[in-house]
Structure formats: C-alpha cells, structure tokens
N, C-alpha and C. Protein backbone atom coordinates (compact mmCIF):
# COMPACT_ATOMS: atom_id res chain seq x y z
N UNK A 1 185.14 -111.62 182.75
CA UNK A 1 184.86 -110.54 181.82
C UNK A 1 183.99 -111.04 180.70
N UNK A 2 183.35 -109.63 180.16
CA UNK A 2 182.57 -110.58 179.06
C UNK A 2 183.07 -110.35 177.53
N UNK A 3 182.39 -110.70 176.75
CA UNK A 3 182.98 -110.61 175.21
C UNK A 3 182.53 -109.51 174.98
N UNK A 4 181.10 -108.78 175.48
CA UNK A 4 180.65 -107.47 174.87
C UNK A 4 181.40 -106.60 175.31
N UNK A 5 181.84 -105.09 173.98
CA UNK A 5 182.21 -104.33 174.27
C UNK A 5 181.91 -103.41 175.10
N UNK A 6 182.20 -102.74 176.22
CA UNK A 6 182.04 -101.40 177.13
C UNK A 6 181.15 -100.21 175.88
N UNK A 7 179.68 -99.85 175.69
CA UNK A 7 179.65 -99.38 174.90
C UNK A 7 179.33 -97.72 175.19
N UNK A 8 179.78 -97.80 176.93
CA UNK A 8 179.88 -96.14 177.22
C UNK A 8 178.00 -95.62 177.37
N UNK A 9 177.16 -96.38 177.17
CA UNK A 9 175.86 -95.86 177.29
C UNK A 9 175.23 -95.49 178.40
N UNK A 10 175.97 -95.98 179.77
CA UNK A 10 175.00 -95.79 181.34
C UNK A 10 176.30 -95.06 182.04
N UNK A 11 176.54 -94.51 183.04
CA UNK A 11 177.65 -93.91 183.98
C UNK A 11 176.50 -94.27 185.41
N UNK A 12 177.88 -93.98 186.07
CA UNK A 12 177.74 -94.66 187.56
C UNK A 12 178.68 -93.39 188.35
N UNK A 13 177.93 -92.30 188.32
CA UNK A 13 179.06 -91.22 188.92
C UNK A 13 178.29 -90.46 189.96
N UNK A 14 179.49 -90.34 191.16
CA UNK A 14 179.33 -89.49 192.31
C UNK A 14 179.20 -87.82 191.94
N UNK A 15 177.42 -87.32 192.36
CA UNK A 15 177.58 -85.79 191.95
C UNK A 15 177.72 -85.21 193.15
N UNK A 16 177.83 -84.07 193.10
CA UNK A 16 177.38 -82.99 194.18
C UNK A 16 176.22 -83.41 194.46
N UNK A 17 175.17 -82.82 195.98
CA UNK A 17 174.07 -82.23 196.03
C UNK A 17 173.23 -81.28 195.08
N UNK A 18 172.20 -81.89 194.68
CA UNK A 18 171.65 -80.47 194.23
C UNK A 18 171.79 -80.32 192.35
N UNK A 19 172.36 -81.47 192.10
CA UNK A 19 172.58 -81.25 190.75
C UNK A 19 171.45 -82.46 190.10
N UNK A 20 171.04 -82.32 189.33
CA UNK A 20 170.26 -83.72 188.70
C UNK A 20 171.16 -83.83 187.39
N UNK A 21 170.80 -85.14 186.83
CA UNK A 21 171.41 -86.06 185.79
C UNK A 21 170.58 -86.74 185.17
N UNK A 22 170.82 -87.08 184.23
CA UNK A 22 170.37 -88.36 183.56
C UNK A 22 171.17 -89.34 183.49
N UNK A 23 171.16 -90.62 183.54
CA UNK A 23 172.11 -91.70 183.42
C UNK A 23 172.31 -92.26 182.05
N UNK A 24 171.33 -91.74 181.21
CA UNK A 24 171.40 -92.02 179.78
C UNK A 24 172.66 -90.59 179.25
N UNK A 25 173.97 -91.45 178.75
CA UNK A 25 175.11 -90.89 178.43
C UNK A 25 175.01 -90.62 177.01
N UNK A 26 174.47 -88.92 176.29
CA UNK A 26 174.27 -89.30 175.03
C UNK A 26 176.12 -88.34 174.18
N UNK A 27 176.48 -89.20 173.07
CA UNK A 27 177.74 -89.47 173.20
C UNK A 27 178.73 -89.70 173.89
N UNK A 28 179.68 -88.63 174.41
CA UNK A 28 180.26 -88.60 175.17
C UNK A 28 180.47 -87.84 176.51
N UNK A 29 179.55 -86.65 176.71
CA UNK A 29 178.73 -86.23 177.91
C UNK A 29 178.12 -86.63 178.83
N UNK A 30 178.54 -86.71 179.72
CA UNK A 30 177.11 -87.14 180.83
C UNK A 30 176.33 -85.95 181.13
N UNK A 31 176.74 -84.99 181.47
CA UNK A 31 177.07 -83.69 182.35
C UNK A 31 176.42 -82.49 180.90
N UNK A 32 175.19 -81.65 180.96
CA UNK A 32 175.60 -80.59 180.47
C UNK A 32 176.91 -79.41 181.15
N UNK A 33 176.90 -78.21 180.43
CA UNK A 33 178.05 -77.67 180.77
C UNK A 33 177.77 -76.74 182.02
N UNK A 34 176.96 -76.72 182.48
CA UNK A 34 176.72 -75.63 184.23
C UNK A 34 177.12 -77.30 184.96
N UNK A 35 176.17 -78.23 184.79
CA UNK A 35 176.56 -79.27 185.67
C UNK A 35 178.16 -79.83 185.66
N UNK A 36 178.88 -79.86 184.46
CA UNK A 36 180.10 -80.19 184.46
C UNK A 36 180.95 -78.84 185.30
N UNK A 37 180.67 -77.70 185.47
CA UNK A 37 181.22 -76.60 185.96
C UNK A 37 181.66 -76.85 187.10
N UNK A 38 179.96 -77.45 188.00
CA UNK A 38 179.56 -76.95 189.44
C UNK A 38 180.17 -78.99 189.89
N UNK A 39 180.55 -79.64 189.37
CA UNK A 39 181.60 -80.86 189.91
C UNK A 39 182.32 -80.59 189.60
N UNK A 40 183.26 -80.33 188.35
CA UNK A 40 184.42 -79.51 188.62
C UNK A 40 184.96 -79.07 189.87
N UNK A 41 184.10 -77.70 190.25
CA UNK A 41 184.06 -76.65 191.05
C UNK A 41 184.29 -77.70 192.67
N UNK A 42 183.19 -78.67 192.76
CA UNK A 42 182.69 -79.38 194.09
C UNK A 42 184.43 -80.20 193.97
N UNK A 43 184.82 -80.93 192.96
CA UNK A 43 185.45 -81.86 193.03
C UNK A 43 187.05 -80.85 193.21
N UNK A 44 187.45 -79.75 192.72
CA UNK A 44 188.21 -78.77 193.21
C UNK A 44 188.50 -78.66 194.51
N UNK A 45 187.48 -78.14 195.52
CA UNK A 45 187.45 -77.46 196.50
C UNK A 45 187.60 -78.76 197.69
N UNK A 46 186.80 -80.07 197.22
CA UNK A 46 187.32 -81.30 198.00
C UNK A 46 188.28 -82.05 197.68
N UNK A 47 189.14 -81.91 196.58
CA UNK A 47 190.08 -82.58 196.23
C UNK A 47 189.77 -83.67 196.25
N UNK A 48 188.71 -84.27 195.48
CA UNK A 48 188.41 -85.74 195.60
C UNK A 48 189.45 -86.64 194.34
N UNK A 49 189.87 -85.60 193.38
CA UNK A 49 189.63 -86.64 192.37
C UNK A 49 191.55 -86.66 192.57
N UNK A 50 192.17 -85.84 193.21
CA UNK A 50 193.72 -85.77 193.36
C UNK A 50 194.40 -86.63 194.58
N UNK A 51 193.69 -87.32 195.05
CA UNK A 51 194.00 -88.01 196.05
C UNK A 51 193.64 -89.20 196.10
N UNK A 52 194.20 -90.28 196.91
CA UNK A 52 193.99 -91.80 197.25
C UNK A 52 193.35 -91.99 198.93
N UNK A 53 192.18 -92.76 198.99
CA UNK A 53 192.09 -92.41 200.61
C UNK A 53 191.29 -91.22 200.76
N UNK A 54 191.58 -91.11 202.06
CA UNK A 54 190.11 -89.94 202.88
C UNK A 54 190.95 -88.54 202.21
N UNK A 55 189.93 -88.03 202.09
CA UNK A 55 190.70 -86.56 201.67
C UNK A 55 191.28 -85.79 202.84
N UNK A 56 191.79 -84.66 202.14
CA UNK A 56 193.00 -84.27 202.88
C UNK A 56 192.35 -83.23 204.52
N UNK A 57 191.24 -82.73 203.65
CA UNK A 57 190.35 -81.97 204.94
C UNK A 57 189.99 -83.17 206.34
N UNK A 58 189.66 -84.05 205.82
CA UNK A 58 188.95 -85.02 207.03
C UNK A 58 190.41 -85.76 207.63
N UNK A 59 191.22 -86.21 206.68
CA UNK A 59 192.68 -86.31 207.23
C UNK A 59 193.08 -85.34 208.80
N UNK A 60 193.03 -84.01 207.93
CA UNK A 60 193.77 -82.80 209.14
C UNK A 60 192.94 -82.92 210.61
N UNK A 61 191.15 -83.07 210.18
CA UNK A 61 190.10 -83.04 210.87
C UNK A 61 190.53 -84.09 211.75
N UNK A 62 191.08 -85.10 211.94
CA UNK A 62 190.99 -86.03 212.52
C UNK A 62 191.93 -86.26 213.15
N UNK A 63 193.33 -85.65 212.56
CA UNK A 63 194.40 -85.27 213.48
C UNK A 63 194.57 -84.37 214.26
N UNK A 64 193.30 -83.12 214.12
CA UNK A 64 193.06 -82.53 215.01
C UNK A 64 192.45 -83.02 216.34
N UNK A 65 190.97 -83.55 216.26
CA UNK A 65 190.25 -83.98 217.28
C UNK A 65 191.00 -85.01 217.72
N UNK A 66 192.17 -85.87 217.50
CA UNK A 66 192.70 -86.88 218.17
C UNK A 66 193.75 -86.16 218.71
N UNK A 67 194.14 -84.98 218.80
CA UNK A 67 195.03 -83.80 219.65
C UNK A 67 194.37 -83.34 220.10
N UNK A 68 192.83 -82.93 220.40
CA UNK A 68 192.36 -82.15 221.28
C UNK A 68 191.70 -83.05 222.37
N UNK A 69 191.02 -84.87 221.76
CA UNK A 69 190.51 -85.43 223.18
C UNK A 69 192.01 -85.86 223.80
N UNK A 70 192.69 -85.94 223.47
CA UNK A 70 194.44 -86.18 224.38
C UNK A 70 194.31 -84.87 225.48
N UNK A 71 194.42 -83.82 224.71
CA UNK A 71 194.60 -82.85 225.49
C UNK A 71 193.66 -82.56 226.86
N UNK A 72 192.24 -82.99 226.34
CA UNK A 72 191.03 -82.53 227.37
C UNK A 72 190.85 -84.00 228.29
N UNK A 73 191.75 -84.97 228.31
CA UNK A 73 192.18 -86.15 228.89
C UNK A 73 193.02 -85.34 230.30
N UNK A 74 192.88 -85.58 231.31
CA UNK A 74 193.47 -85.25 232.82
C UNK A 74 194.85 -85.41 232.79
N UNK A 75 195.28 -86.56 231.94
CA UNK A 75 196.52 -87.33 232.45
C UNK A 75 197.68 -86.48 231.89
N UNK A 76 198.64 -86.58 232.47
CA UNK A 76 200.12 -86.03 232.19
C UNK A 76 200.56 -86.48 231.41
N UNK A 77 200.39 -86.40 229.99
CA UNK A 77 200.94 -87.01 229.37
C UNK A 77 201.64 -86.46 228.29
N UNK A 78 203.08 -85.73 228.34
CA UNK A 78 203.63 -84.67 227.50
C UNK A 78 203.84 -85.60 226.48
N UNK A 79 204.24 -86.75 226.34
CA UNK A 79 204.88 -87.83 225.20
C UNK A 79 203.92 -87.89 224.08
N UNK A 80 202.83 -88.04 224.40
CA UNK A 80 201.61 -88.28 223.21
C UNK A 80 200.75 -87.01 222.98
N UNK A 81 201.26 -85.88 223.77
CA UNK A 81 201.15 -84.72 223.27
C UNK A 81 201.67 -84.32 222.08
N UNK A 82 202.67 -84.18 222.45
CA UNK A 82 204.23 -84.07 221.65
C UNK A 82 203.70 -84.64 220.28
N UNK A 83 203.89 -85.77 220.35
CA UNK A 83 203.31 -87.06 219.14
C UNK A 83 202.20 -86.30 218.27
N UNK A 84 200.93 -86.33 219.02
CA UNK A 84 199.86 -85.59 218.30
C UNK A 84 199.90 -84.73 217.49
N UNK A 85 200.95 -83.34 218.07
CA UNK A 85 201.03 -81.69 218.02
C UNK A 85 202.21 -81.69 216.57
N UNK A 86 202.58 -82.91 216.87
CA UNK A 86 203.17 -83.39 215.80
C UNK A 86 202.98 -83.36 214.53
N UNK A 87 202.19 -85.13 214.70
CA UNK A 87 201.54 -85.35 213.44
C UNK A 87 200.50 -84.47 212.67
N UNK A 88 199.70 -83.47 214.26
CA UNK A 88 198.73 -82.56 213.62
C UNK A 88 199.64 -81.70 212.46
N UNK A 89 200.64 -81.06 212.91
CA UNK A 89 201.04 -79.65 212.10
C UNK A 89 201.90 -80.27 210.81
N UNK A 90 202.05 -81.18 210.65
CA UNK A 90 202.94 -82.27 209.89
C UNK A 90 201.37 -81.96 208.52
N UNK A 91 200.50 -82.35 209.20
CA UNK A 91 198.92 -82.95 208.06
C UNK A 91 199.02 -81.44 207.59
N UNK A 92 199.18 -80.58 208.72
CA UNK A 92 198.72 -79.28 208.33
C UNK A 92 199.11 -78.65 207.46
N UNK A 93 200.73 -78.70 207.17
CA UNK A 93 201.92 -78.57 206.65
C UNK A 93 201.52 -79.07 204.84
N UNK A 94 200.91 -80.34 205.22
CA UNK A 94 200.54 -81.24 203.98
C UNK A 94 199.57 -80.58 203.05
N UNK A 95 198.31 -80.00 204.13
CA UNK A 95 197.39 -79.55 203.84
C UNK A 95 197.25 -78.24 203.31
N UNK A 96 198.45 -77.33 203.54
CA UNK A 96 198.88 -76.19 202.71
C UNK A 96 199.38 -76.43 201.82
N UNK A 97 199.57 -77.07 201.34
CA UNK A 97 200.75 -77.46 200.03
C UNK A 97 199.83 -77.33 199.01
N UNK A 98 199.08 -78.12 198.62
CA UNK A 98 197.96 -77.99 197.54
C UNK A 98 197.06 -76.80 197.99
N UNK A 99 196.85 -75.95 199.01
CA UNK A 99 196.18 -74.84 198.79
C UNK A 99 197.15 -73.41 197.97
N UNK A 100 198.39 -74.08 198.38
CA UNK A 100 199.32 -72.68 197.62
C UNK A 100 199.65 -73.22 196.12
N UNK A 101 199.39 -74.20 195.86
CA UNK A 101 199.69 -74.72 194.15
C UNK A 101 197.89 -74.15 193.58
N UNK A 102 196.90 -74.40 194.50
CA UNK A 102 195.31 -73.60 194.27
C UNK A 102 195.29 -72.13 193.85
N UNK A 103 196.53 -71.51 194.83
CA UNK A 103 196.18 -70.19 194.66
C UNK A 103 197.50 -69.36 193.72
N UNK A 104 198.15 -70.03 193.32
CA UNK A 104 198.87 -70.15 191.94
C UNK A 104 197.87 -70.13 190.81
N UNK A 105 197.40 -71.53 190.80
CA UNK A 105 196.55 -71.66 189.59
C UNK A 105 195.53 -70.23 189.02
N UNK A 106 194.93 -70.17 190.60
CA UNK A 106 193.96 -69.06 190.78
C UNK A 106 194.58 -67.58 189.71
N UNK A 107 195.53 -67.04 190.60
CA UNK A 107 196.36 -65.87 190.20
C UNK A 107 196.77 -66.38 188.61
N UNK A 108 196.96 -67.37 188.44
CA UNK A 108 197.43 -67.39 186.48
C UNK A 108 195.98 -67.36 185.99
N UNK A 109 195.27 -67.90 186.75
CA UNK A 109 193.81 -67.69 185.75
C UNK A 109 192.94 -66.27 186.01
N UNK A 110 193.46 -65.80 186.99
CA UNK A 110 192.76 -64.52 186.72
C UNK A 110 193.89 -63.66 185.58
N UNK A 111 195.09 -63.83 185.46
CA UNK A 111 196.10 -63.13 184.60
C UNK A 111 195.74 -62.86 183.37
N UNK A 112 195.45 -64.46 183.08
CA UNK A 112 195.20 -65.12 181.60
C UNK A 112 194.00 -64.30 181.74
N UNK A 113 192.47 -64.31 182.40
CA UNK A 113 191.57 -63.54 182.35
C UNK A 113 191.79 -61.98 181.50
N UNK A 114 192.32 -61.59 182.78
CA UNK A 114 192.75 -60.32 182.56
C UNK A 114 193.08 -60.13 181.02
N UNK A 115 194.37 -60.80 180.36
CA UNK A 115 194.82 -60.66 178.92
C UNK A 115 193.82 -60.61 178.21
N UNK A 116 192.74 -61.63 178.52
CA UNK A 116 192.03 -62.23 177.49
C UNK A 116 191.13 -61.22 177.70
N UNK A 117 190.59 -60.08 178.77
CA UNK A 117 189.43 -59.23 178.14
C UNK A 117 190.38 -58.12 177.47
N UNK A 118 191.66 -57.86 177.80
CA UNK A 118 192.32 -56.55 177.22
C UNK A 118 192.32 -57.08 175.80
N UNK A 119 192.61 -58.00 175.48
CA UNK A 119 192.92 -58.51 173.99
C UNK A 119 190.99 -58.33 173.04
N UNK A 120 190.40 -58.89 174.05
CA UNK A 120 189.00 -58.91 173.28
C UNK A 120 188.57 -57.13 173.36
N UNK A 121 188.96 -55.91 174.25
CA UNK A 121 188.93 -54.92 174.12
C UNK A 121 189.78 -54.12 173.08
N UNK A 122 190.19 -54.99 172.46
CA UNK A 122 191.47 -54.59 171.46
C UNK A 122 190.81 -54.55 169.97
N UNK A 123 190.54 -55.61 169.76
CA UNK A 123 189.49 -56.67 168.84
C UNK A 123 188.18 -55.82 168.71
N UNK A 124 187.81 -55.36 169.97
CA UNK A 124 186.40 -54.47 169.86
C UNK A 124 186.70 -53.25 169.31
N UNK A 125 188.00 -52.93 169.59
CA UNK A 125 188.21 -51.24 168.86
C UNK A 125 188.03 -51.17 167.80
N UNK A 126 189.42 -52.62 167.26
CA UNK A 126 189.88 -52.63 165.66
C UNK A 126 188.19 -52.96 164.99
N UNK A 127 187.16 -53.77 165.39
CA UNK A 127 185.99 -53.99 164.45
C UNK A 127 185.22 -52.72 164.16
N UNK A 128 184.94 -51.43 165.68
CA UNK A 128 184.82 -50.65 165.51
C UNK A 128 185.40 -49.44 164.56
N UNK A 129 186.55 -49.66 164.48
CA UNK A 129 187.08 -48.78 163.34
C UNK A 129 187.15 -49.52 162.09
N UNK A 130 187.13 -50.66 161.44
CA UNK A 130 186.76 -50.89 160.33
C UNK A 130 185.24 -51.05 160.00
N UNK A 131 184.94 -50.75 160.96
CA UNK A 131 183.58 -50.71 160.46
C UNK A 131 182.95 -49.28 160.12
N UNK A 132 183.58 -47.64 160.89
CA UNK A 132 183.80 -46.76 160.63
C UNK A 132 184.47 -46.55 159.57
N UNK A 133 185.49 -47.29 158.95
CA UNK A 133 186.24 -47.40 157.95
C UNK A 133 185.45 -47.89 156.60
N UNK A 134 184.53 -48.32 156.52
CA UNK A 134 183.80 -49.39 155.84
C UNK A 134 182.72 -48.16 155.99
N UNK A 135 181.96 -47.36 156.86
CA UNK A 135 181.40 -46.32 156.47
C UNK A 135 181.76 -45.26 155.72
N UNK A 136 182.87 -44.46 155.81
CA UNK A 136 183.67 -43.85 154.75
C UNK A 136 183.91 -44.37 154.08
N UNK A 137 184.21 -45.55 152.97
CA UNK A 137 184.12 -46.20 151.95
C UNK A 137 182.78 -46.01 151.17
N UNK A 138 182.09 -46.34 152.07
CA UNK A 138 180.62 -46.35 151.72
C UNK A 138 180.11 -44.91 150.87
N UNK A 139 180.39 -43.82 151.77
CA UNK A 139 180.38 -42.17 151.32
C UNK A 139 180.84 -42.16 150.67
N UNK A 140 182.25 -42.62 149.95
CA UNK A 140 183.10 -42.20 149.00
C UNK A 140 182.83 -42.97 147.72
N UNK A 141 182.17 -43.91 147.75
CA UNK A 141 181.41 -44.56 146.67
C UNK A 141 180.26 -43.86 145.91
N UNK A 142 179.79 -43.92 147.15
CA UNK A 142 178.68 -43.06 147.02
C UNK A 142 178.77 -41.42 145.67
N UNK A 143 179.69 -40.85 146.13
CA UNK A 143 179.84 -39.80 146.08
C UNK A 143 180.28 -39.92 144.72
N UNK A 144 181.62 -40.57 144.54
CA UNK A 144 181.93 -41.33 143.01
C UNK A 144 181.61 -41.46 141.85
N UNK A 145 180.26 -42.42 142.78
CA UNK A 145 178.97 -42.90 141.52
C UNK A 145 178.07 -41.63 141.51
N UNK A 146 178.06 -40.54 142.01
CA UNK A 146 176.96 -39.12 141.94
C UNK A 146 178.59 -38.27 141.07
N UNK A 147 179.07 -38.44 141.48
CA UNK A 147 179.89 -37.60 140.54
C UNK A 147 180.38 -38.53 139.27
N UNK A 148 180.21 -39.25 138.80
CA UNK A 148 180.48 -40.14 137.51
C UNK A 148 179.11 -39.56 136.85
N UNK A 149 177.88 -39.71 137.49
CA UNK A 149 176.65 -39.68 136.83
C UNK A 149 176.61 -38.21 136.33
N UNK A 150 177.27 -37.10 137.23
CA UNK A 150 177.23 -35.70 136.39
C UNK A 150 178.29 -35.73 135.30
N UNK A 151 179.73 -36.30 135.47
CA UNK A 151 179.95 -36.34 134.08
C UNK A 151 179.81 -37.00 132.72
N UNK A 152 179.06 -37.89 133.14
CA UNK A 152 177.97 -38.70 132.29
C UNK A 152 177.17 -38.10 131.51
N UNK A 153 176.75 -36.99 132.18
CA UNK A 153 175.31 -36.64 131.68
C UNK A 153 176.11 -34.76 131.31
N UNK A 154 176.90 -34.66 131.54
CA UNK A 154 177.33 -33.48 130.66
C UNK A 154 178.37 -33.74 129.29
C-alpha cells in the first residue's frame, strides 16, 4: 500500500451500453443524474449489485439448458432427470423470491407516488386560493384607500 491518500479523483466503473462518462470524478459524482437513473435502472433489473457470483438470471439459464441437453440425450436416464428438474425449479423458486420483494417495492412506490401527486394537488388548490385570497385583499385595500381619500377631502 502506499502512503498517499485515496483522493477519489478517477473511478473505474462498469456502465450500461450506451451511456458515456467521464472518468474525471468532479466531487463526489461520477454520473450526472439521467446517467445515475439509467444504472440504477440497468443495475436493478440485473441484480448485479445484490448478489455474489453469476447473477441470478444466467444461474436459472444454466440450470435450465443443463435440464434440457439431459433431456434431448437418448439415454434412460430418470435419476439425473429427477436431479436436474430439481435443481432447475429449486433456482427457479430462488429466482422468484427477489422478483416478489421487486414488485412490493414497485406497488409502495407507485403508492407513495400516488400520495405524493394528491398531496401536491392539495398544495396547488391551497396556493390557488390564497392567492385569490390575496386578490380580494388587494380590492379591499384598494377600495379603503378610495374611500379614506373621499373622507379626506370632505
């Protein structure tokens, strides 16, 4: 190791396709915010960053095709059928698990959505009526100072 401090200035990170970067890290960003979205989004949908090892898609993928060349194999072989049909629905089993904790998340974030435009439709009324409110103020000032000025002047 060396004596100089880590001073955070270069990154060394796996993107999506299709995204460009700069490698010059200015503060603490690498990523503007569409690019931080769309890895997010990439790193979501592959589960790269929740797992140890091959991810969970190429996992299932592979316990599949090693159950289907068994199968398209001639030989009689119910034992390593069995085995396969096994381990396949076992991965598969695995492989639903984090799609139903996904579509949890999903359903609370559209919820929270949901609140959050009724609440900002709420917010839009109340500015609208003080601001209608703040127009009748306005008239009644108005009116005030025209009626102060006639008894002023009589």
């Amino acid at each position: 190791m060396t004596d100089k401090p880590w001073t955070g200035d270069f990154y060394s990170v796996r993107v999506p396709r299709g995204i460009e970067y700069s490698t010059h890290v200015q503060g603490r960003n690498a990523f503007g915010p569409h690019e931080d979205d769309v890895i997010i989004k990439h790193r979501f949908l592959t589960r790269t960053t929740t797992i140890r090892g091959k991810p969970p898609l190429k996992k299932l993928q592979k316990k599949f095709t090693s159950f289907l060349l068994e199968i398209e194999k001639d030989e009689d072989n119910n034992n390593d059928y069995e085995k396969l049909a096994k381990a396949f629905l076992q991965e598969l089993s695995t492989f639903k698990i984090p799609l139903l904790k996904s579509k949890a998340v999903i359903d609370a974030n559209l919820r929270e959505k949901e609140n959050f435009n009724e609440l900002k439709e709420e917010i839009n009324r109340q500015i609208l009526q003080v601001e209608a409110d703040i127009e009748d103020l306005k008239k009644q000032l108005e009116e005030s100072k025209i009626e102060r000025q006639h008894k002023e002047e009589c």
